[in-house]
C-alpha atoms as a PDB file:
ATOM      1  CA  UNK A   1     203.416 -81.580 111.721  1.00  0.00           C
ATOM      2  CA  UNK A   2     202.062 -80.435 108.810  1.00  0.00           C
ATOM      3  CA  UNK A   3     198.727 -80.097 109.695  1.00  0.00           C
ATOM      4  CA  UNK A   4     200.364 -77.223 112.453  1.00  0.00           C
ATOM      5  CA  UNK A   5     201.932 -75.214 109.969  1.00  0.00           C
ATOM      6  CA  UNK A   6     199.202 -75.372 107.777  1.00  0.00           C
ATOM      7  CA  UNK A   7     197.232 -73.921 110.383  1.00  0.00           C
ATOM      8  CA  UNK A   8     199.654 -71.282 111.436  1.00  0.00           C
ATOM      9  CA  UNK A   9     200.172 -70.492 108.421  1.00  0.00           C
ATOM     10  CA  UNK A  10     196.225 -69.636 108.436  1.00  0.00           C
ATOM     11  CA  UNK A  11     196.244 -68.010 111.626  1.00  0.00           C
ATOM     12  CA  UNK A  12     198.835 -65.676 110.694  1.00  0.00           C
ATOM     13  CA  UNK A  13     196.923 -65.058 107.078  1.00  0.00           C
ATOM     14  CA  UNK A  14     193.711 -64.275 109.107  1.00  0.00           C
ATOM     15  CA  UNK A  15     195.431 -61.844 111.394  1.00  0.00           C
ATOM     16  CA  UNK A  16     197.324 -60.028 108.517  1.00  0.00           C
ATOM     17  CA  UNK A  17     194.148 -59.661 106.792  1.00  0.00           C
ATOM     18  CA  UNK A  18     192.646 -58.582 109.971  1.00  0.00           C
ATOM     19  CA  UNK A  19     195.313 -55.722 110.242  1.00  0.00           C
ATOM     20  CA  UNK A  20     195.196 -55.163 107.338  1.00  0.00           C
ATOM     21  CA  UNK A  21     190.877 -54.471 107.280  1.00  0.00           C
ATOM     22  CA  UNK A  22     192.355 -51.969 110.332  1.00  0.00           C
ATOM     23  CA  UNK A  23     194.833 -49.994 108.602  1.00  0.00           C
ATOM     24  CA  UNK A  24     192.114 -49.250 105.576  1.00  0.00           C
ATOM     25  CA  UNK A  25     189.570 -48.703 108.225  1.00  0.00           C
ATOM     26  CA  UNK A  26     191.696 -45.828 109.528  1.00  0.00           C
ATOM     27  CA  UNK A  27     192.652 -44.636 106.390  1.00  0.00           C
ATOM     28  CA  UNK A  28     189.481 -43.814 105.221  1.00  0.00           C
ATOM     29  CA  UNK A  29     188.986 -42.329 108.663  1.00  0.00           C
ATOM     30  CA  UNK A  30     192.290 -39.957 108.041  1.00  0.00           C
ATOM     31  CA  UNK A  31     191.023 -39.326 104.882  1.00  0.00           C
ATOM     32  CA  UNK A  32     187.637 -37.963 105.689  1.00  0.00           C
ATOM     33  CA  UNK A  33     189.160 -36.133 108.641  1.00  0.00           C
ATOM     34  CA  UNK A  34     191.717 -34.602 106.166  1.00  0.00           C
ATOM     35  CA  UNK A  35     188.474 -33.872 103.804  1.00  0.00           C
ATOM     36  CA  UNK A  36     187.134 -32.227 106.768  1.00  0.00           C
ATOM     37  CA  UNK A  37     190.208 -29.836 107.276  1.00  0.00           C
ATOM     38  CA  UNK A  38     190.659 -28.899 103.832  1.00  0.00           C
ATOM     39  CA  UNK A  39     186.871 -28.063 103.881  1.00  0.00           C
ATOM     40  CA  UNK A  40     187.112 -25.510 106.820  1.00  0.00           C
ATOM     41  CA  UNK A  41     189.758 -24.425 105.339  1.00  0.00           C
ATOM     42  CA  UNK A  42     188.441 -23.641 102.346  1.00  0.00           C
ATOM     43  CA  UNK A  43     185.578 -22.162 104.177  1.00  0.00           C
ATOM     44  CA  UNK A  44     188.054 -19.502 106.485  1.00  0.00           C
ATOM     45  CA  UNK A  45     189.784 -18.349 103.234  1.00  0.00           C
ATOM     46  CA  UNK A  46     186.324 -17.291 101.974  1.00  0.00           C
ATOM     47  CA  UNK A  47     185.305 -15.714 104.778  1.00  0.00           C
ATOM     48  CA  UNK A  48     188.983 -13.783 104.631  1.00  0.00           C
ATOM     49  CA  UNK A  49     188.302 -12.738 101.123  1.00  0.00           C
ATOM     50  CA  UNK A  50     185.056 -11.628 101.830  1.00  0.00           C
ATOM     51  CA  UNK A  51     186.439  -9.295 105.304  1.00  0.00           C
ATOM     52  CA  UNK A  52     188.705  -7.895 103.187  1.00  0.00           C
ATOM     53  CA  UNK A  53     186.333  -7.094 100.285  1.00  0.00           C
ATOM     54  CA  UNK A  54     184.232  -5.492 102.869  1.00  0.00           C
ATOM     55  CA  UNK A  55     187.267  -3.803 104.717  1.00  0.00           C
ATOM     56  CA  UNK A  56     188.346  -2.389 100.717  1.00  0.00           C
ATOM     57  CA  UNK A  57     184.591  -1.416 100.152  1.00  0.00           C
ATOM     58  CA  UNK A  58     184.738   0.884 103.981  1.00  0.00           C
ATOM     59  CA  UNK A  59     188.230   2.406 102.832  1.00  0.00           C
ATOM     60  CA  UNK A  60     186.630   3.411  99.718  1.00  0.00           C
ATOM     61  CA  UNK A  61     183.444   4.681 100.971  1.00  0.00           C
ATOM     62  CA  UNK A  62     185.449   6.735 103.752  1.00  0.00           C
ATOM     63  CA  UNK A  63     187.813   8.174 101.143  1.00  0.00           C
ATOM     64  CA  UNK A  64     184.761   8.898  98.856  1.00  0.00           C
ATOM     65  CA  UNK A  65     183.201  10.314 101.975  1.00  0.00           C
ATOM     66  CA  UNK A  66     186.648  12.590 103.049  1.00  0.00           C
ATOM     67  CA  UNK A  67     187.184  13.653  99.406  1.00  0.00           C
ATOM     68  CA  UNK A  68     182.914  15.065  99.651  1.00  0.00           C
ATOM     69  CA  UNK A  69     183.684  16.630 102.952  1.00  0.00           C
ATOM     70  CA  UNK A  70     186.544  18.497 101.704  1.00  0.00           C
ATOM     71  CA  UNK A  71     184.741  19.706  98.964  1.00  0.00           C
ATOM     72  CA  UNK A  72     181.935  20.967 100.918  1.00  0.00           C
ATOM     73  CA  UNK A  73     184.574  22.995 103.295  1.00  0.00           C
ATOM     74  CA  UNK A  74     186.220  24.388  99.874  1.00  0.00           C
ATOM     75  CA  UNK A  75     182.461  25.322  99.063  1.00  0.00           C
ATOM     76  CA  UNK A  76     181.329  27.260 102.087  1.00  0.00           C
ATOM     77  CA  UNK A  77     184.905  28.546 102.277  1.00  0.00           C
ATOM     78  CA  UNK A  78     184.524  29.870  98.817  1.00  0.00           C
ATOM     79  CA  UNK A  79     181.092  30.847  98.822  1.00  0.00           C
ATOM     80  CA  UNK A  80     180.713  32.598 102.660  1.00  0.00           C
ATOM     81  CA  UNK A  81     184.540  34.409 102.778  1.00  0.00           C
ATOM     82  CA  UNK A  82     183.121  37.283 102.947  1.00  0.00           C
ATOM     83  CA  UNK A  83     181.427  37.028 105.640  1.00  0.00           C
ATOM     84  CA  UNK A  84     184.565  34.522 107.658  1.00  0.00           C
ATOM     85  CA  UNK A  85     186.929  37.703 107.092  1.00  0.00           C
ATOM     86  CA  UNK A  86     184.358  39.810 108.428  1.00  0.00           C
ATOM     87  CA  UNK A  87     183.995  37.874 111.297  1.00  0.00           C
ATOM     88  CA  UNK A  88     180.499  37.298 111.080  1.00  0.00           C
ATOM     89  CA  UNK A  89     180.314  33.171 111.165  1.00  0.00           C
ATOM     90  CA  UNK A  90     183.693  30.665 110.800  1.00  0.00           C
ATOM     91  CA  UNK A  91     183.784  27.712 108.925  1.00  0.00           C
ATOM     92  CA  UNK A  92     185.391  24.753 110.565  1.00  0.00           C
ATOM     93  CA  UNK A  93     185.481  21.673 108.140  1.00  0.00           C
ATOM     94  CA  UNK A  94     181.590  20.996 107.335  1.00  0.00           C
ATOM     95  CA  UNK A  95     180.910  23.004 110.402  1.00  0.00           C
ATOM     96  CA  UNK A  96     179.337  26.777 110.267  1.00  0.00           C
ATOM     97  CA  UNK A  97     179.584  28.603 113.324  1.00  0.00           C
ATOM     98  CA  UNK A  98     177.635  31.725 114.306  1.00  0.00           C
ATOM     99  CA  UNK A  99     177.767  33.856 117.364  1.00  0.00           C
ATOM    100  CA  UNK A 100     174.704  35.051 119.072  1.00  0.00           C
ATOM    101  CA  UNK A 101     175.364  38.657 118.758  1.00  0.00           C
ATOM    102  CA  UNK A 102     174.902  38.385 115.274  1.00  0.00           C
ATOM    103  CA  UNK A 103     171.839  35.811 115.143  1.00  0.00           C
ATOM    104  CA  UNK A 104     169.918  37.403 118.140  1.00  0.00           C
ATOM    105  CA  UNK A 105     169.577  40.262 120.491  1.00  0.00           C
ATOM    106  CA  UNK A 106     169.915  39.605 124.458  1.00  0.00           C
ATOM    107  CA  UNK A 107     167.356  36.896 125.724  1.00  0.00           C
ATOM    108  CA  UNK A 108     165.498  36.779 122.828  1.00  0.00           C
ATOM    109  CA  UNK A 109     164.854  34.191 120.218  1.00  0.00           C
ATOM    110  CA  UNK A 110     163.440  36.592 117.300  1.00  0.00           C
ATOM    111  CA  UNK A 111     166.690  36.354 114.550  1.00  0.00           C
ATOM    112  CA  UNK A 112     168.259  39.592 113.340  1.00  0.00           C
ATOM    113  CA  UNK A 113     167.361  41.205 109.860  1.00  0.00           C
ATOM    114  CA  UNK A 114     171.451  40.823 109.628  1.00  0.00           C
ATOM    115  CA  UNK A 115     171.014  37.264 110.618  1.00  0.00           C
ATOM    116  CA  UNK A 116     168.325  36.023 107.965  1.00  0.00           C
ATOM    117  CA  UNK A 117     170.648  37.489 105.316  1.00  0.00           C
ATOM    118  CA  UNK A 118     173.143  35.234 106.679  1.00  0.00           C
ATOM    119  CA  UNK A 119     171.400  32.634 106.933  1.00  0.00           C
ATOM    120  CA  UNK A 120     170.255  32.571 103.806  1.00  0.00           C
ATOM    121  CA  UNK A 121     173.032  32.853 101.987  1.00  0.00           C
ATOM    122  CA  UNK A 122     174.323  29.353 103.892  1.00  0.00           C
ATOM    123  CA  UNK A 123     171.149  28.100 102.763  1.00  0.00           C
ATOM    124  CA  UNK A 124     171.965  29.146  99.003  1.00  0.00           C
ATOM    125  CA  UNK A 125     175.391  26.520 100.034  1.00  0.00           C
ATOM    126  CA  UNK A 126     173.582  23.924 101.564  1.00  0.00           C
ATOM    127  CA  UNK A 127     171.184  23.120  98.720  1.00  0.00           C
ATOM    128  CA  UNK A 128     173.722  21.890  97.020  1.00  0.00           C
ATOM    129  CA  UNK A 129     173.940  19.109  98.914  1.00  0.00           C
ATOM    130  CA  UNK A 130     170.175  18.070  99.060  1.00  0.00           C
ATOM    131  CA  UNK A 131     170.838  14.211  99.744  1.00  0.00           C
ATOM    132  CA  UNK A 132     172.821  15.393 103.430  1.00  0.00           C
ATOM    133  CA  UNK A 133     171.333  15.636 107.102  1.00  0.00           C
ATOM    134  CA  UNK A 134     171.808  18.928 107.937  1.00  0.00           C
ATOM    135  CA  UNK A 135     171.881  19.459 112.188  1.00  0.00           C
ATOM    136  CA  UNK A 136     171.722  22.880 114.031  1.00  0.00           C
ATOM    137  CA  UNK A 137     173.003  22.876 117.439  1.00  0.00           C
ATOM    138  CA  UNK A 138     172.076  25.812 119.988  1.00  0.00           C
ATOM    139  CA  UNK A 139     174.799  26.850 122.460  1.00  0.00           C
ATOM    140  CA  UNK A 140     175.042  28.919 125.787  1.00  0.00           C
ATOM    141  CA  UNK A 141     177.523  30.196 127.993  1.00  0.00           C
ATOM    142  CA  UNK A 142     177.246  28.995 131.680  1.00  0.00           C
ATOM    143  CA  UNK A 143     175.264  31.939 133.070  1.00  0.00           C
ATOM    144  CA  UNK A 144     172.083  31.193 134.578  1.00  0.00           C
ATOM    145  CA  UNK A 145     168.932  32.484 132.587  1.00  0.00           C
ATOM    146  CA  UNK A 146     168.368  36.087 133.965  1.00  0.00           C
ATOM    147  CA  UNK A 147     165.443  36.772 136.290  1.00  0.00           C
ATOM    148  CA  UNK A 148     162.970  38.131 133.390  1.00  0.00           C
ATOM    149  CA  UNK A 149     163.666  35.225 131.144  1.00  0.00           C
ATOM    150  CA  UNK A 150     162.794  32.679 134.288  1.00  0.00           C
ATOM    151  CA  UNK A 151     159.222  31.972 133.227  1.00  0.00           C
ATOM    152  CA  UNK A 152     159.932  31.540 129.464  1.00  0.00           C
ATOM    153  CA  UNK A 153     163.433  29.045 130.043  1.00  0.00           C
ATOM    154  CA  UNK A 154     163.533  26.949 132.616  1.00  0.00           C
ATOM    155  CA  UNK A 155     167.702  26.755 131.956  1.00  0.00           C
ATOM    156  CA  UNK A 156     170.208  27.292 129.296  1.00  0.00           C
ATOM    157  CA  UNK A 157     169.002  23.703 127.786  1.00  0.00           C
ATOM    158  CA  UNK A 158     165.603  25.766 126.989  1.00  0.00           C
ATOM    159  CA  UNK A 159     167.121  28.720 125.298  1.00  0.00           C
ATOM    160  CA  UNK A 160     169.725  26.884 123.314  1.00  0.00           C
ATOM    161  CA  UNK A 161     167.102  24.522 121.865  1.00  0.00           C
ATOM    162  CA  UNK A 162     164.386  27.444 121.069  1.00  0.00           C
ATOM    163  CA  UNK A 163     167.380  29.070 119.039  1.00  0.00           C
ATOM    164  CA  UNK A 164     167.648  26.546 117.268  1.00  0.00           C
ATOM    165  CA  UNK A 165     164.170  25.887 116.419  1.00  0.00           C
ATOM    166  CA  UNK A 166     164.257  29.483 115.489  1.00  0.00           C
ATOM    167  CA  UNK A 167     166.851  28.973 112.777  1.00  0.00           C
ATOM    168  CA  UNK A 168     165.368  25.838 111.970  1.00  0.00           C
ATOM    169  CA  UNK A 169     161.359  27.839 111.079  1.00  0.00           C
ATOM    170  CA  UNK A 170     163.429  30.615 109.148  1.00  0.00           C
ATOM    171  CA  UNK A 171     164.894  27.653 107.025  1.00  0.00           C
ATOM    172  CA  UNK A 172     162.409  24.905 106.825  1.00  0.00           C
ATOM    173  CA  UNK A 173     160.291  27.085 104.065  1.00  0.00           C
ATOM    174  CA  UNK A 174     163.521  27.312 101.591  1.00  0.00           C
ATOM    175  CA  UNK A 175     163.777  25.499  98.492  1.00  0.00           C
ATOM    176  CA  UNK A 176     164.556  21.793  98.867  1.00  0.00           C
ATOM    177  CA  UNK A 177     164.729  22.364 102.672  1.00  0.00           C
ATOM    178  CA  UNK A 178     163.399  18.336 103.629  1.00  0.00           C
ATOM    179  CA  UNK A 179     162.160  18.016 106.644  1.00  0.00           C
ATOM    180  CA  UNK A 180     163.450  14.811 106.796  1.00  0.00           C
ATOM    181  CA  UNK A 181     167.205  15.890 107.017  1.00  0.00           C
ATOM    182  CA  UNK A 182     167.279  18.455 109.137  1.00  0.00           C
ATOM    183  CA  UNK A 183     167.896  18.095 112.898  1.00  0.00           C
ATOM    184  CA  UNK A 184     167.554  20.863 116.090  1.00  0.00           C
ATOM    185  CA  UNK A 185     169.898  19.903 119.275  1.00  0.00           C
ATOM    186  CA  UNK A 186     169.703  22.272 122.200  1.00  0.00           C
ATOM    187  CA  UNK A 187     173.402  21.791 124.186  1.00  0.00           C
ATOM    188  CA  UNK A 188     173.029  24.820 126.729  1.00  0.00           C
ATOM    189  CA  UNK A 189     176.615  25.152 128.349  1.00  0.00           C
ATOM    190  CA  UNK A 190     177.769  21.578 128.293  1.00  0.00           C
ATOM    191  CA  UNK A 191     180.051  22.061 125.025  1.00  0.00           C
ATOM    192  CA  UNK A 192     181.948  25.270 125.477  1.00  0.00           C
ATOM    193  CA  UNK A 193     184.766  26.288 123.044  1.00  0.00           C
ATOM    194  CA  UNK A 194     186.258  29.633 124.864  1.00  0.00           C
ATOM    195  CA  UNK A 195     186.801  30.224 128.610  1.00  0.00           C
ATOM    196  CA  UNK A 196     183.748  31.350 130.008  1.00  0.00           C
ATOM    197  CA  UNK A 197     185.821  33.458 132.900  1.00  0.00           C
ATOM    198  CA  UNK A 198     185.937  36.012 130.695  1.00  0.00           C
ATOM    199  CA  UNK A 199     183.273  37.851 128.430  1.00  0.00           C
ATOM    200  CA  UNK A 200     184.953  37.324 125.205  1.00  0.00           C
ATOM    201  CA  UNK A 201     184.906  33.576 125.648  1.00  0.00           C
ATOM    202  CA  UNK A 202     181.528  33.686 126.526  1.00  0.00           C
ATOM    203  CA  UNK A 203     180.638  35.383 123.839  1.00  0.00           C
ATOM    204  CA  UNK A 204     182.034  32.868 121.644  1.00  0.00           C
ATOM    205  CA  UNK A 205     180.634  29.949 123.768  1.00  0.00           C
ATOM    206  CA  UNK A 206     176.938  32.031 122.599  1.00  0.00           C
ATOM    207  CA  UNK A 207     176.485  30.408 119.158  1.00  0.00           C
ATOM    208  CA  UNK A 208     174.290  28.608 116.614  1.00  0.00           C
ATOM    209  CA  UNK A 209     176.300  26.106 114.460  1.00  0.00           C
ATOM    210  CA  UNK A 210     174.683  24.474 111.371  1.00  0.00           C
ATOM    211  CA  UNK A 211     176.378  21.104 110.489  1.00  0.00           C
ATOM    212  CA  UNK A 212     176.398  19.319 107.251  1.00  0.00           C
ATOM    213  CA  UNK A 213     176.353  15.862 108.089  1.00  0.00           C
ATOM    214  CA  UNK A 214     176.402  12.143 106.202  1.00  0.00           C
ATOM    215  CA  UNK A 215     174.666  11.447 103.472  1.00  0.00           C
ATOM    216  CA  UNK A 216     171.399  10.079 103.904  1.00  0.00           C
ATOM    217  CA  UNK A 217     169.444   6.767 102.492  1.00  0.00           C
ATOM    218  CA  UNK A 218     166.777   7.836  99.641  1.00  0.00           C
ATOM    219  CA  UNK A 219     163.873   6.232 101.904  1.00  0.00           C
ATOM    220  CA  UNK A 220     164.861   8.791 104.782  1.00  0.00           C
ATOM    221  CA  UNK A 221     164.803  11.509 102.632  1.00  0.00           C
ATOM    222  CA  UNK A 222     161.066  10.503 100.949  1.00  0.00           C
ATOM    223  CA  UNK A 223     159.743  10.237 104.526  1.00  0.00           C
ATOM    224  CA  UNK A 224     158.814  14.167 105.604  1.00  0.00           C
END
């Protein structure tokens, strides 16, 4: 009789050790999965804080970048009045806009003696800003190219584009005028701001508008 308890007794000592090697076994395995957790965990918070570094840095730069942009608007505004109340160009944000009729005659891409005045005098604005890409875009209305003009443009595209590679040439040879921030788009009639039913809005639709853009990188303004 004693000889069976004794060995119960060791039976039930073997399997309570047994249970208890289990338990620890899955302890430690809870405990390295909880490691695991608190590591990703740890890892997602960083990446948070560094999303909303970045997302603080972009608000910054864009208010930076709005508070330059109005500047530049007060500039022109300030600087070219004259010439906005005469009616002679309008300034729309960073945006100067000049009709045709004042830039060039019918047909032709040869700019005015008024027109070089003009244009230099928005030049005389825009070096201030020698670090920003400068574009000018070439508009038309959406009347065919006239008979006579047929073998120099093939379409509005043409003419739009050689204006403004006509303002570009006048410009190019001021001071600090870097090739390597200024940019010629040709838009023919495909971005029309006036009704073209009528000769007024076409007239307005006719236009050269110089654009001071982003700032640029120093490397893109060293490459000419």
């Amino acid at each position: 009789m004693k000889t069976f308890s004794l060995g119960l007794a060791l039976t039930s000592i073997s399997l309570l050790l047994t249970a208890c090697g289990s338990t620890h076994n899955a302890l430690a395995e809870k405990d390295n999965e909880i490691k695991l957790l608190k590591s990703e965990v740890s890892r997602y918070q960083q990446l948070a804080e560094r999303e909303q570094e970045v997302s603080k840095n972009l608000k910054q730069k864009a208010q930076q970048e709005k508070t330059k942009a109005d500047q530049i608007t007060t500039d022109l505004k300030t600087a070219l009045q004259d010439l906005e109340k005469e009616k002679k160009l309008r300034i729309e944000n960073d945006r100067i806009v000049m009709t045709n009729a004042i830039l060039f005659a019918s047909g032709s891409v040869q700019i005015s003696d008024e027109g070089k005045v003009i244009l230099d005098r928005i030049w005389n604005v825009i070096i201030k800003y020698p670090d920003r890409e400068i574009f000018i875009e070439g508009h038309t209305d959406n009347v065919p190219i006239a008979k006579k003009y047929e073998g120099k443009y093939r379409s509005n595209w043409e003419l739009s584009t050689s204006r403004s590679l006509a303002v570009l040439h006048h410009v190019k040879n001021h001071p600090k005028a870097t090739p390597g921030r200024l940019r010629v788009l040709g838009y023919g009639e495909i971005h029309p701001v006036a009704d073209n039913s009528t000769e007024e809005g076409r007239m307005q639709n006719r236009r050269v508008e110089i654009v001071i853009g982003r700032q640029l990188p120093d490397k893109a303004l060293r490459n000419k």
